[in-house]
PDB file of N, CA and C in Angstrom:
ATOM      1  N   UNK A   1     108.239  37.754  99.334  1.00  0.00           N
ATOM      2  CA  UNK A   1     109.238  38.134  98.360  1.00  0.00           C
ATOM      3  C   UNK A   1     109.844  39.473  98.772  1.00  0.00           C
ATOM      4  N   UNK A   2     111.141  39.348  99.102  1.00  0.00           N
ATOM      5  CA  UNK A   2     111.898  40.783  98.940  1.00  0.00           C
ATOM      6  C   UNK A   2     111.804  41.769  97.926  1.00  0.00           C
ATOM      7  N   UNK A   3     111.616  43.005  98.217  1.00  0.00           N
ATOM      8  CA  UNK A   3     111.735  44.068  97.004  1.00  0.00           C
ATOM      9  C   UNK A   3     113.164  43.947  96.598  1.00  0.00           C
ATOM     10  N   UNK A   4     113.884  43.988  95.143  1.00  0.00           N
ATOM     11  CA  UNK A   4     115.125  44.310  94.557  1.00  0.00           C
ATOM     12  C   UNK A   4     115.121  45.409  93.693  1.00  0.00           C
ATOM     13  N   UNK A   5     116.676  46.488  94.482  1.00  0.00           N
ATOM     14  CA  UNK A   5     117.016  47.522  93.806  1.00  0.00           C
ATOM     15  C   UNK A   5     118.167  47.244  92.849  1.00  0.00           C
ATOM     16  N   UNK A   6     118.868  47.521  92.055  1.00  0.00           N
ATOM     17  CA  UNK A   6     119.561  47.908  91.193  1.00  0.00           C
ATOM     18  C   UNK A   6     120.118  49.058  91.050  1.00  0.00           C
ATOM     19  N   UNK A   7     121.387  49.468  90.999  1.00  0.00           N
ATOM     20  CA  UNK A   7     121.673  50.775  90.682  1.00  0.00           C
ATOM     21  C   UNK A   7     122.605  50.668  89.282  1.00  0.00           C
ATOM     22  N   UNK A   8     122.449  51.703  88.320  1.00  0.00           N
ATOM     23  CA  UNK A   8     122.896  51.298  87.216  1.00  0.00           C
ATOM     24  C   UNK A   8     123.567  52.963  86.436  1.00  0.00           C
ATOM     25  N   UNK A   9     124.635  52.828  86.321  1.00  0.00           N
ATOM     26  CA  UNK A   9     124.694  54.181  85.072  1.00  0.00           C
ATOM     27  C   UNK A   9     124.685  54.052  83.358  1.00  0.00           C
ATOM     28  N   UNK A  10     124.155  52.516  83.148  1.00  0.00           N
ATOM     29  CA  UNK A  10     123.970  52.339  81.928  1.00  0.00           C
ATOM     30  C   UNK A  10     122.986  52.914  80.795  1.00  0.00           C
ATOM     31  N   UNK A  11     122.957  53.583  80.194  1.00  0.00           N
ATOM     32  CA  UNK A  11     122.220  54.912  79.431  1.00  0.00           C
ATOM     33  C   UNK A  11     120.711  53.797  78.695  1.00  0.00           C
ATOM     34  N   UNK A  12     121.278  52.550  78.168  1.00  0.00           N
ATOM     35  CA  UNK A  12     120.315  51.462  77.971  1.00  0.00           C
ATOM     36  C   UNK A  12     119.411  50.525  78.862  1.00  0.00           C
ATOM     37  N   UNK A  13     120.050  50.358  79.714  1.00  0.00           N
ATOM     38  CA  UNK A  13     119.468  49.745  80.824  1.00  0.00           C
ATOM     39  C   UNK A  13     118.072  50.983  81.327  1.00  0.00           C
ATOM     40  N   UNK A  14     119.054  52.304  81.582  1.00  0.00           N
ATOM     41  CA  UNK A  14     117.584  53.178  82.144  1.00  0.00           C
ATOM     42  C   UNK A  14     116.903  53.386  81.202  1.00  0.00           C
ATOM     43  N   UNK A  15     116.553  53.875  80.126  1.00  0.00           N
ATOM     44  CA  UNK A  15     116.063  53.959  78.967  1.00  0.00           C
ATOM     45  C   UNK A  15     114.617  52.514  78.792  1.00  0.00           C
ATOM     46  N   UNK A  16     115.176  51.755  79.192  1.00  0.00           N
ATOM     47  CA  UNK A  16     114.779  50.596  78.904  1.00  0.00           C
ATOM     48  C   UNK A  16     113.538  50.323  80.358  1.00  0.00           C
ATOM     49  N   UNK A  17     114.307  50.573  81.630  1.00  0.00           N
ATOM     50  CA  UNK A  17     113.592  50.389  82.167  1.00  0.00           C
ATOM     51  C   UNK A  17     112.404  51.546  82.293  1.00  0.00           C
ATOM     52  N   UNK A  18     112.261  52.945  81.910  1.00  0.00           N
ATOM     53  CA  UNK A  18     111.768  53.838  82.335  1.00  0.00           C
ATOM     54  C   UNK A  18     110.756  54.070  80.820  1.00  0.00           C
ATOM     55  N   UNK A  19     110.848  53.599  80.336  1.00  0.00           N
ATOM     56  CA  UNK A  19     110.363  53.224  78.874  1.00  0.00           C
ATOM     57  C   UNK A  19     109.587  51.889  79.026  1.00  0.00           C
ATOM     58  N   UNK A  20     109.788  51.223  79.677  1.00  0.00           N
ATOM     59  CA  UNK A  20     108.731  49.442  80.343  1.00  0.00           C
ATOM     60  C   UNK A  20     108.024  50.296  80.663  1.00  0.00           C
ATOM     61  N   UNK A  21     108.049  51.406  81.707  1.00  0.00           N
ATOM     62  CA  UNK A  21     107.241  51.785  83.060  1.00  0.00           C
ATOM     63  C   UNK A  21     106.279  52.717  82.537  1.00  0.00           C
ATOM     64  N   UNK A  22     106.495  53.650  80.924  1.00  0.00           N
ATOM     65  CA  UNK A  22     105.613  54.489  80.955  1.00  0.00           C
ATOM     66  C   UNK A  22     106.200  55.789  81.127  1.00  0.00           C
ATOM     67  N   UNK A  23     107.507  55.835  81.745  1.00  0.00           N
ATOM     68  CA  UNK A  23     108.432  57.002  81.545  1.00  0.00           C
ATOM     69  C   UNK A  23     108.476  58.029  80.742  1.00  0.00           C
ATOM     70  N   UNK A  24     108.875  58.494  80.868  1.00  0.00           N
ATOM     71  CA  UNK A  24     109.556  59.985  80.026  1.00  0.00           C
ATOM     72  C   UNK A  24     110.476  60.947  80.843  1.00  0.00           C
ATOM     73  N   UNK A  25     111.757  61.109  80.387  1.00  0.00           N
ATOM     74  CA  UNK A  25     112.847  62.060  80.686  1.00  0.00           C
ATOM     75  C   UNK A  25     112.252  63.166  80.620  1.00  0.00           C
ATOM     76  N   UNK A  26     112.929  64.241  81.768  1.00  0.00           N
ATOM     77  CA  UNK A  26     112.173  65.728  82.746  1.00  0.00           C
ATOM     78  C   UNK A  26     113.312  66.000  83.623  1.00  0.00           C
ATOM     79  N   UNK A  27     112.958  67.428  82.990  1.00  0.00           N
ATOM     80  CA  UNK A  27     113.400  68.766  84.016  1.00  0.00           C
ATOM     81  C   UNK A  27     112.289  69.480  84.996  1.00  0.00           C
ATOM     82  N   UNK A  28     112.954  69.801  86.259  1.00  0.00           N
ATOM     83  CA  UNK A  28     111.770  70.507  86.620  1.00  0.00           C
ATOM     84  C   UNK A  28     112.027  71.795  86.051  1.00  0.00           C
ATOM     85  N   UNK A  29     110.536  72.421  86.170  1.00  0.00           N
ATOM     86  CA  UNK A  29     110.255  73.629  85.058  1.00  0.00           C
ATOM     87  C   UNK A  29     110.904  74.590  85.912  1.00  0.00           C
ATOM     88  N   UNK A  30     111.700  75.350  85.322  1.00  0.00           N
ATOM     89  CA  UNK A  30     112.363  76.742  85.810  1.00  0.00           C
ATOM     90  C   UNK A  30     113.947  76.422  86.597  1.00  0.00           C
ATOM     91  N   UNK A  31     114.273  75.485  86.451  1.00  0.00           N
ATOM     92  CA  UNK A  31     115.307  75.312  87.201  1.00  0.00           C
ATOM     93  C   UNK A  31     116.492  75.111  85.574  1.00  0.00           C
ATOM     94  N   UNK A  32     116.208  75.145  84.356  1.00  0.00           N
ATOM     95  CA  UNK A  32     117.153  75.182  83.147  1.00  0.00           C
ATOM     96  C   UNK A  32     117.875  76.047  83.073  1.00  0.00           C
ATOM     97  N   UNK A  33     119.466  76.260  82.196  1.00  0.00           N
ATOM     98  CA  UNK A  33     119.806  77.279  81.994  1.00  0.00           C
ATOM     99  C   UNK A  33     119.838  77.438  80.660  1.00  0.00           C
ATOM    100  N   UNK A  34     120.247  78.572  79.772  1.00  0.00           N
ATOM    101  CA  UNK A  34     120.322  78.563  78.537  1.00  0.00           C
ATOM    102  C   UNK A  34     120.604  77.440  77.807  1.00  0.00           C
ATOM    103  N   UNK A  35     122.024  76.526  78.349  1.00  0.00           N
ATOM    104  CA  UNK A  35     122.081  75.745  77.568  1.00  0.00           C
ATOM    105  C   UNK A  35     122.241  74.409  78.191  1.00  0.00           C
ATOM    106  N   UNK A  36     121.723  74.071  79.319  1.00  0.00           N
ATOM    107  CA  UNK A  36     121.954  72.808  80.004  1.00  0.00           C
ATOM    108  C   UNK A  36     120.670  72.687  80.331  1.00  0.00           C
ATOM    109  N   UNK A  37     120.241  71.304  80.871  1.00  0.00           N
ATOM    110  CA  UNK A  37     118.467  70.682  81.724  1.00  0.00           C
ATOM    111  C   UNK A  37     118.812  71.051  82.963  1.00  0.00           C
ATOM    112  N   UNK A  38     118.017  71.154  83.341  1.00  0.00           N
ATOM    113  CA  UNK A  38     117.724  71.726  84.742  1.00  0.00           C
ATOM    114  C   UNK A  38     118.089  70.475  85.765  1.00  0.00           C
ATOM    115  N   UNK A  39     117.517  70.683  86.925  1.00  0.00           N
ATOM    116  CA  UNK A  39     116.937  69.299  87.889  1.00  0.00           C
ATOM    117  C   UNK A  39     116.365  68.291  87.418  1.00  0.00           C
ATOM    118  N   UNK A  40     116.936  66.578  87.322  1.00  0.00           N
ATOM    119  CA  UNK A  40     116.214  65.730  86.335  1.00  0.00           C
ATOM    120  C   UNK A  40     115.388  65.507  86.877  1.00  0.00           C
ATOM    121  N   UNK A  41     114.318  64.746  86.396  1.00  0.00           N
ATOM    122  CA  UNK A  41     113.168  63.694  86.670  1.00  0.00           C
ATOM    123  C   UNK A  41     113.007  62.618  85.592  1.00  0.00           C
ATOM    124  N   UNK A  42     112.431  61.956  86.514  1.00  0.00           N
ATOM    125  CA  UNK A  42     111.300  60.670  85.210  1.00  0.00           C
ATOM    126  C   UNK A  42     110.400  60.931  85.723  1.00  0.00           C
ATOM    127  N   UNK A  43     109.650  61.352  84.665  1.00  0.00           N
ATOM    128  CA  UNK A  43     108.117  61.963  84.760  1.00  0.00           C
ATOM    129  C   UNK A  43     106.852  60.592  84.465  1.00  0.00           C
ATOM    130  N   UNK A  44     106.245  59.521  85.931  1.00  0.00           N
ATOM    131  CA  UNK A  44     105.755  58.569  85.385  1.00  0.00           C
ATOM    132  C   UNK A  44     104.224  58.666  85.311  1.00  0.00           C
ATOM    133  N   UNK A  45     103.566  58.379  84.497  1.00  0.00           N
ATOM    134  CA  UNK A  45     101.989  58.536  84.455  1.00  0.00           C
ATOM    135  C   UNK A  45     101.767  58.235  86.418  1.00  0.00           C
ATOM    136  N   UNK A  46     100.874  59.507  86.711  1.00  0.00           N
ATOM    137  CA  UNK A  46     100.572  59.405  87.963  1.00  0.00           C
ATOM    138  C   UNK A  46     101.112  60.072  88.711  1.00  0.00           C
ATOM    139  N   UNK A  47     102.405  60.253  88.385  1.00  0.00           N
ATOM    140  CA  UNK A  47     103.134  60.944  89.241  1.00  0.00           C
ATOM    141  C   UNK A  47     103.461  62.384  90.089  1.00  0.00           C
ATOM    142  N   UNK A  48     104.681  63.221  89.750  1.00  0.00           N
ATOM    143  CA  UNK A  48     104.610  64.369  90.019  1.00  0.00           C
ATOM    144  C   UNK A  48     103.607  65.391  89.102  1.00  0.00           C
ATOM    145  N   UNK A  49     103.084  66.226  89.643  1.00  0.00           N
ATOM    146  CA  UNK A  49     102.638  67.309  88.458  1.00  0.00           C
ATOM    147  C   UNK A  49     102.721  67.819  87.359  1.00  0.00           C
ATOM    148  N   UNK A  50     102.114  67.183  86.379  1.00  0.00           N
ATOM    149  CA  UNK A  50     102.915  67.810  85.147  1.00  0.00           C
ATOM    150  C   UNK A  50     103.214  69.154  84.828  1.00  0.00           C
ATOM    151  N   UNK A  51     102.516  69.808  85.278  1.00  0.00           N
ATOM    152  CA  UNK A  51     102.616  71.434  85.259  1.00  0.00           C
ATOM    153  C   UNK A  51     104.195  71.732  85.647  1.00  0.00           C
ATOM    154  N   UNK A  52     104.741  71.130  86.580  1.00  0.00           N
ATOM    155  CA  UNK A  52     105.891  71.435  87.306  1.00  0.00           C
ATOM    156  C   UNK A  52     107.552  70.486  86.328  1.00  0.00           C
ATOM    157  N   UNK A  53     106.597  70.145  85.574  1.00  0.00           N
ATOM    158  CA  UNK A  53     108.144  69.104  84.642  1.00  0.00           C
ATOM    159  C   UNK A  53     108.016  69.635  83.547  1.00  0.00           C
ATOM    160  N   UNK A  54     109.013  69.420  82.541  1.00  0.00           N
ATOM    161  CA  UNK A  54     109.520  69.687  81.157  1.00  0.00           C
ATOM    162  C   UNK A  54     110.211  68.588  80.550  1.00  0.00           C
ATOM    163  N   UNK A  55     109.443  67.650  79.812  1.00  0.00           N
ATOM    164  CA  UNK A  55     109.711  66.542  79.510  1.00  0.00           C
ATOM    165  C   UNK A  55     110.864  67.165  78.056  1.00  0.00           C
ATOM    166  N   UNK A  56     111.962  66.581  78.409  1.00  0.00           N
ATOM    167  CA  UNK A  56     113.265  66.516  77.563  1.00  0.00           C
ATOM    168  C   UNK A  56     113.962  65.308  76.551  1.00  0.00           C
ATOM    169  N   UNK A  57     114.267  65.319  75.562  1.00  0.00           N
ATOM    170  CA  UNK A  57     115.124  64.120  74.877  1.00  0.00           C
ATOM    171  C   UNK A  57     115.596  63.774  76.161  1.00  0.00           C
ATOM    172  N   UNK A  58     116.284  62.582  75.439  1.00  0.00           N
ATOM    173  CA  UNK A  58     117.319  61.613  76.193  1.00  0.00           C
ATOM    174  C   UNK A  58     118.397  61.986  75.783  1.00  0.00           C
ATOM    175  N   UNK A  59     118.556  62.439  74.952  1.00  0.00           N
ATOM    176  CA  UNK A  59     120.296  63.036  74.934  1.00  0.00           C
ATOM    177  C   UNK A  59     120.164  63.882  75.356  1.00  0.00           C
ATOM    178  N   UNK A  60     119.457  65.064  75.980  1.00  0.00           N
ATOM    179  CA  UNK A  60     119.577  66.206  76.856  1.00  0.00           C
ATOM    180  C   UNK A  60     119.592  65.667  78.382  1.00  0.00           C
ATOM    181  N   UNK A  61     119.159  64.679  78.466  1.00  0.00           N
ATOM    182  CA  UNK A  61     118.667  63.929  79.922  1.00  0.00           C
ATOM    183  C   UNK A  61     119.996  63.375  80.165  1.00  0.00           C
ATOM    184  N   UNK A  62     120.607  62.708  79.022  1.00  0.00           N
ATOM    185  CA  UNK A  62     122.340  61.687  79.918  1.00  0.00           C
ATOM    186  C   UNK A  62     123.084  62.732  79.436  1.00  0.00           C
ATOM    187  N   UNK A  63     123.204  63.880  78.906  1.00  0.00           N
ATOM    188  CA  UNK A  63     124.339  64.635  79.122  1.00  0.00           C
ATOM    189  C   UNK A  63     123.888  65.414  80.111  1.00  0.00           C
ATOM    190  N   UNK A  64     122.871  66.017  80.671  1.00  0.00           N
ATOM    191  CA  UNK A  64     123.055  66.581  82.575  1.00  0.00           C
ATOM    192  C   UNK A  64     123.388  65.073  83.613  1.00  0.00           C
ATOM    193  N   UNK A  65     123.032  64.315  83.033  1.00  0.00           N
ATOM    194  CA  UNK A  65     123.191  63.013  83.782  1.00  0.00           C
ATOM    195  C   UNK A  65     124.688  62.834  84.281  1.00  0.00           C
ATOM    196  N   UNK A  66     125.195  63.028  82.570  1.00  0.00           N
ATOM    197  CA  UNK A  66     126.963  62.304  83.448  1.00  0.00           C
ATOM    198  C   UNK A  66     127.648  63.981  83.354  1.00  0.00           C
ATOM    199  N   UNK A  67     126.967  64.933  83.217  1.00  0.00           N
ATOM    200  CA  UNK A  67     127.728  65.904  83.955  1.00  0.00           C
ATOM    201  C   UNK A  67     128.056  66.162  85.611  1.00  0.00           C
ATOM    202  N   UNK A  68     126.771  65.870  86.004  1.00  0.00           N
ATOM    203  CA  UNK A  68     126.590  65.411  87.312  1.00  0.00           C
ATOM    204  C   UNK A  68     126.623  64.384  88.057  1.00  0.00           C
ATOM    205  N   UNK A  69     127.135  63.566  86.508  1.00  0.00           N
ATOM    206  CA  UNK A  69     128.043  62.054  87.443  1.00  0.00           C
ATOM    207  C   UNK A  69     127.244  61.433  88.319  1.00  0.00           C
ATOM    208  N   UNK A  70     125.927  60.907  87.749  1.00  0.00           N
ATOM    209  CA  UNK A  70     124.725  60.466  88.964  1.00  0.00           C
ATOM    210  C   UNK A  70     124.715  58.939  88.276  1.00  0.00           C
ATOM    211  N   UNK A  71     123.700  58.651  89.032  1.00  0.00           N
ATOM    212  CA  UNK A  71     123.777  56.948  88.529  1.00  0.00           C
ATOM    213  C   UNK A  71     121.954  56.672  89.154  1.00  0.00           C
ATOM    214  N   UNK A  72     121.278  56.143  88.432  1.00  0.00           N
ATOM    215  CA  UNK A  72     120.131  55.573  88.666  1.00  0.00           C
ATOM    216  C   UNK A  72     120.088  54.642  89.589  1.00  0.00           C
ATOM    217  N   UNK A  73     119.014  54.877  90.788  1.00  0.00           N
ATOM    218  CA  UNK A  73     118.701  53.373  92.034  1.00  0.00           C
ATOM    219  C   UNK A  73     117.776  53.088  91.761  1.00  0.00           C
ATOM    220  N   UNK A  74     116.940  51.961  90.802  1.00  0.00           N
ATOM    221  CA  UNK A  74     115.724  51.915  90.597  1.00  0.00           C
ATOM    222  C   UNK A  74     115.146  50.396  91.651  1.00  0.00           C
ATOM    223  N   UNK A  75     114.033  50.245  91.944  1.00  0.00           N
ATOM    224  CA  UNK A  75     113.492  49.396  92.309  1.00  0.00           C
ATOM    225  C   UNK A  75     112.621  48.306  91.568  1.00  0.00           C
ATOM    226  N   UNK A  76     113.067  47.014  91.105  1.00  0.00           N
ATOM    227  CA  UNK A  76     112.731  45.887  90.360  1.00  0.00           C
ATOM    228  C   UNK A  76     111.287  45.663  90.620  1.00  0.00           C
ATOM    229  N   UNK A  77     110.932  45.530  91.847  1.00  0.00           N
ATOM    230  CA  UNK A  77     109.262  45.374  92.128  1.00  0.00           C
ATOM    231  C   UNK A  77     109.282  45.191  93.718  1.00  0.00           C
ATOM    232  N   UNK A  78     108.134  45.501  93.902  1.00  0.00           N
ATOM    233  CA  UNK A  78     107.697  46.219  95.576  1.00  0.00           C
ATOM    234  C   UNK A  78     107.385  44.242  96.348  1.00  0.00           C
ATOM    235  N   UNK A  79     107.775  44.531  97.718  1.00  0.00           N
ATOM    236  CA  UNK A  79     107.930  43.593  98.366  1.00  0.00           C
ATOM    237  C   UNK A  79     106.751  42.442  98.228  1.00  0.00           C
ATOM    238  N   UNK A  80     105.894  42.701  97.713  1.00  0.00           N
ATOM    239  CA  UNK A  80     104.452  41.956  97.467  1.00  0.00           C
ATOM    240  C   UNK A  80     104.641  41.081  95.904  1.00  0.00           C
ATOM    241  N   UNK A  81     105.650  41.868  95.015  1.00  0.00           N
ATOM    242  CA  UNK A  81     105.473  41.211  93.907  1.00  0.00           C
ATOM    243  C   UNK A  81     105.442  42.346  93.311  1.00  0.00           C
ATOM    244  N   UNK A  82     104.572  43.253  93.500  1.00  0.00           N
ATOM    245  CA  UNK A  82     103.976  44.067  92.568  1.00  0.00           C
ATOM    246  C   UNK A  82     104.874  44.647  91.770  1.00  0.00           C
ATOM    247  N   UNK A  83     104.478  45.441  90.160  1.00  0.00           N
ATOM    248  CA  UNK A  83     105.798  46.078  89.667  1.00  0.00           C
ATOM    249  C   UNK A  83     106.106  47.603  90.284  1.00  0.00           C
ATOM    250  N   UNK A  84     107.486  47.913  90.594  1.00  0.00           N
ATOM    251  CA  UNK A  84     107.525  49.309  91.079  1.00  0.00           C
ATOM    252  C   UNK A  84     108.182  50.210  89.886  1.00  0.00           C
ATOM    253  N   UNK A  85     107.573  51.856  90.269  1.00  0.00           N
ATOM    254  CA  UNK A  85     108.494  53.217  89.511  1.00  0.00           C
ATOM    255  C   UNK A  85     109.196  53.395  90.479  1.00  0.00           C
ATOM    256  N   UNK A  86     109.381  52.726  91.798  1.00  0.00           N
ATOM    257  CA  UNK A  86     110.286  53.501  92.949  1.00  0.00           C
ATOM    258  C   UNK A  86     111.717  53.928  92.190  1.00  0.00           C
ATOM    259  N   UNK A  87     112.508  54.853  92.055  1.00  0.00           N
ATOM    260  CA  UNK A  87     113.493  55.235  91.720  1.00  0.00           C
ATOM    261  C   UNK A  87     114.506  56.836  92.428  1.00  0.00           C
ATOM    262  N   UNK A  88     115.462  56.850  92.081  1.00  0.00           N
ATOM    263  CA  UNK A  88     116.056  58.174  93.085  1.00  0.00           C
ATOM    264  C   UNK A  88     117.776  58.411  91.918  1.00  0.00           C
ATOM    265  N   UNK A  89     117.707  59.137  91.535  1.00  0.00           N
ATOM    266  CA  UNK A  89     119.142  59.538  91.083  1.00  0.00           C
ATOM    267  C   UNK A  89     120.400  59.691  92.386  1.00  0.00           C
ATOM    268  N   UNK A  90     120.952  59.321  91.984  1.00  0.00           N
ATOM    269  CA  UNK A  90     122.029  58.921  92.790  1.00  0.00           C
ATOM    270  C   UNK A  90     123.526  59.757  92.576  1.00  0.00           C
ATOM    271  N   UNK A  91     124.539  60.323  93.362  1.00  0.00           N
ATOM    272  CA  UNK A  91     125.679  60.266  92.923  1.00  0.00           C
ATOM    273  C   UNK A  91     126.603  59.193  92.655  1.00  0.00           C
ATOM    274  N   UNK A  92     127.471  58.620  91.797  1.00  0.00           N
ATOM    275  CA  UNK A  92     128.293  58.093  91.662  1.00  0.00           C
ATOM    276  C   UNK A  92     129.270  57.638  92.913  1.00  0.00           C
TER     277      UNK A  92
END
């Protein structure tokens, strides 16, 4: 079985998928400014360090999102079958 990616800027679609997976919307820590999120992430059980993220709403998460006009590449499931978090923010 082939792995399948998807790329999507639909605010429901990611939500949806990153929310299946165990997700949660993230900044990395120290990179915020007064009034905008920093550098995004999806912060997934296992993953990067939590020490180093700042888990954020979702309306703080898609408004740095489409300020920066990015678009989600997520990966459907890994070449074996298995389910994947593979994912990468993207520009538009």
């Amino acid at each position: 079985m082939a792995s399948e990616t998807t790329t999507t800027t639909d605010h429901d679609e990611i939500r949806r998928w990153v929310e299946d997976h165990g997700g949660r919307p993230a900044t990395v820590r120290g990179t915020s400014g007064s009034d905008a999120a920093g550098v995004l992430r999806i912060d997934f059980p296992g993953g990067a360090d939590e020490d180093d993220l700042d888990h954020i709403d979702w309306a703080e998460w898609f408004t740095k999102f489409e300020s920066q006009k990015l678009a989600l590449l997520y990966q459907q499931h890994k070449a074996d079958g298995e389910d994947s978090t593979f994912h990468k923010l993207v520009s538009r």
